[in-house]
Each structure stands twice: as structure tokens, then as C-alpha cells.
Protein backbone atom coordinates (compact mmCIF):
# COMPACT_ATOMS: atom_id res chain seq x y z
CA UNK A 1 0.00 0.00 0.00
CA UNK A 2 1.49 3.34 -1.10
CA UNK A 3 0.69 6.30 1.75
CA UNK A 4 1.72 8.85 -0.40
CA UNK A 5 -0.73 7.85 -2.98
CA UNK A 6 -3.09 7.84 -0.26
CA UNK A 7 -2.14 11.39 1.45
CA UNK A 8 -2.58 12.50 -2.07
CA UNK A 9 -5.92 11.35 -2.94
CA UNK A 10 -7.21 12.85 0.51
CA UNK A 11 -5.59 16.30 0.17
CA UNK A 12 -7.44 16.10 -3.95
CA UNK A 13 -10.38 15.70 -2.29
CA UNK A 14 -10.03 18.18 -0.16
CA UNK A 15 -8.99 20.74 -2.80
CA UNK A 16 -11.89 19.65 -4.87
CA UNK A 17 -14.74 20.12 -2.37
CA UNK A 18 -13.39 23.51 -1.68
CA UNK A 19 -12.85 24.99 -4.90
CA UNK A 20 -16.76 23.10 -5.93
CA UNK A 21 -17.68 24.95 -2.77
CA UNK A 22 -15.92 28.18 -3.98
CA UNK A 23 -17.66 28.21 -7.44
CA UNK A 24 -21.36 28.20 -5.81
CA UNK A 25 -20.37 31.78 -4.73
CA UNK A 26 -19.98 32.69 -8.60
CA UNK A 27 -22.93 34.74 -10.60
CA UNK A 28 -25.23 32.34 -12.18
CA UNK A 29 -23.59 31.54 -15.61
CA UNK A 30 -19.56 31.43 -14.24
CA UNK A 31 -20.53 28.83 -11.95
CA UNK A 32 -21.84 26.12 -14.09
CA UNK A 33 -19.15 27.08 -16.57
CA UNK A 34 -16.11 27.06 -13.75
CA UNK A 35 -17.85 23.41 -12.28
CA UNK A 36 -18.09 21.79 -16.02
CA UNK A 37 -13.93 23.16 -16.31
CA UNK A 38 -13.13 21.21 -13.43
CA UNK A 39 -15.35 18.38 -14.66
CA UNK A 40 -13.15 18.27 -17.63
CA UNK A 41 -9.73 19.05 -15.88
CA UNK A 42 -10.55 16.14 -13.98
CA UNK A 43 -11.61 13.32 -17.01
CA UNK A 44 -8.04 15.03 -18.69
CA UNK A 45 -6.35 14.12 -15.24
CA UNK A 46 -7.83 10.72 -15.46
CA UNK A 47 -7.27 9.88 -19.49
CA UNK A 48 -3.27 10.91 -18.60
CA UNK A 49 -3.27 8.66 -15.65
CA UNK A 50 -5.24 5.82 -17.15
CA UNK A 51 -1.47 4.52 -19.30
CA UNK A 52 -3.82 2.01 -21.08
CA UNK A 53 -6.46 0.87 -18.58
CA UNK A 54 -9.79 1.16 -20.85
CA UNK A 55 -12.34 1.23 -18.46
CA UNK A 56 -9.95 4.48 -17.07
CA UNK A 57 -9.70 6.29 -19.94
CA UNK A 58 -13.29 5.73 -20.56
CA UNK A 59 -14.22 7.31 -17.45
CA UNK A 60 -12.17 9.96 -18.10
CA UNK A 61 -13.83 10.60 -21.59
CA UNK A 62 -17.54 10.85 -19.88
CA UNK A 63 -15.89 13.24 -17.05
CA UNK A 64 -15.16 15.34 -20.27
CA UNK A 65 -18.20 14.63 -21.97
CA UNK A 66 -20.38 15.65 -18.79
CA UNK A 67 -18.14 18.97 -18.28
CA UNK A 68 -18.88 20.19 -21.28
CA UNK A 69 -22.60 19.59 -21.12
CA UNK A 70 -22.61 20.78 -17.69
CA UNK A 71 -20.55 24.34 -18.70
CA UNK A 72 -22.72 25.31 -21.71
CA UNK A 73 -25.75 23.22 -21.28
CA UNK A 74 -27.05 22.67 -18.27
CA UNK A 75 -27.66 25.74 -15.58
């Protein structure tokens, strides 16, 4: 079991409730648009980390899918 991995993944979390937490605060269109970023920054994160796992990079590819819908779609 790696810790660091593990320290990591916490402190992302972390990070990621806050900064969802932070974008609430934002006038009505910049919010959806600054969530659906992160929704995408996040299926990015996990295509790069995926190295070949399918299931992974497919994952990451609806993460992208649903942050753009969510940024210029949905409100």
C-alpha cells in the first residue's frame, strides 16, 4: 500500500470540495461554466493517468463529456 498515494488522494479531495464549494459563490452563468472546467480538468487528469487501462480512460472521456454539457448546457 502506497501512503503517499493515499495522502494525495485525501488532500485532492479536499482541494476539490473547496474549490466546488468556492464556485457556488460565482454569478449564475460562471458557476456552471467554472464546475463543467473542473469536470473536464478532472476526465483530462484521469485519461493521462489511465497509461492504457480502458475502463480508465473511458471514465475519463464521460468526465469530459459531462463537463462540457454541464458548462454550456445545463444551468
Amino acid at each position: 500500500m502506497n501512503l503517499s498515494r493515499q495522502a494525495l488522494g485525501a488532500v485532492g479531495l479536499i482541494i476539490g470540495f473547496g474549490l466546488y464549494a468556492l464556485a457556488g459563490r460565482l454569478p449564475a452563468p460562471w458557476d456552471s461554466v467554472l464546475v463543467g472546467a473542473m469536470f473536464v480538468a478532472l476526465g483530462v487528469g484521469a485519461c493521462v493517468y489511465a497509461r492504457g487501462e480502458r475502463w480508465i480512460q473511458a471514465l475519463g472521456a464521460l468526465l469530459i463529456l459531462y463537463g462540457v454539457v454541464r458548462a454550456f448546457l445545463l444551468r
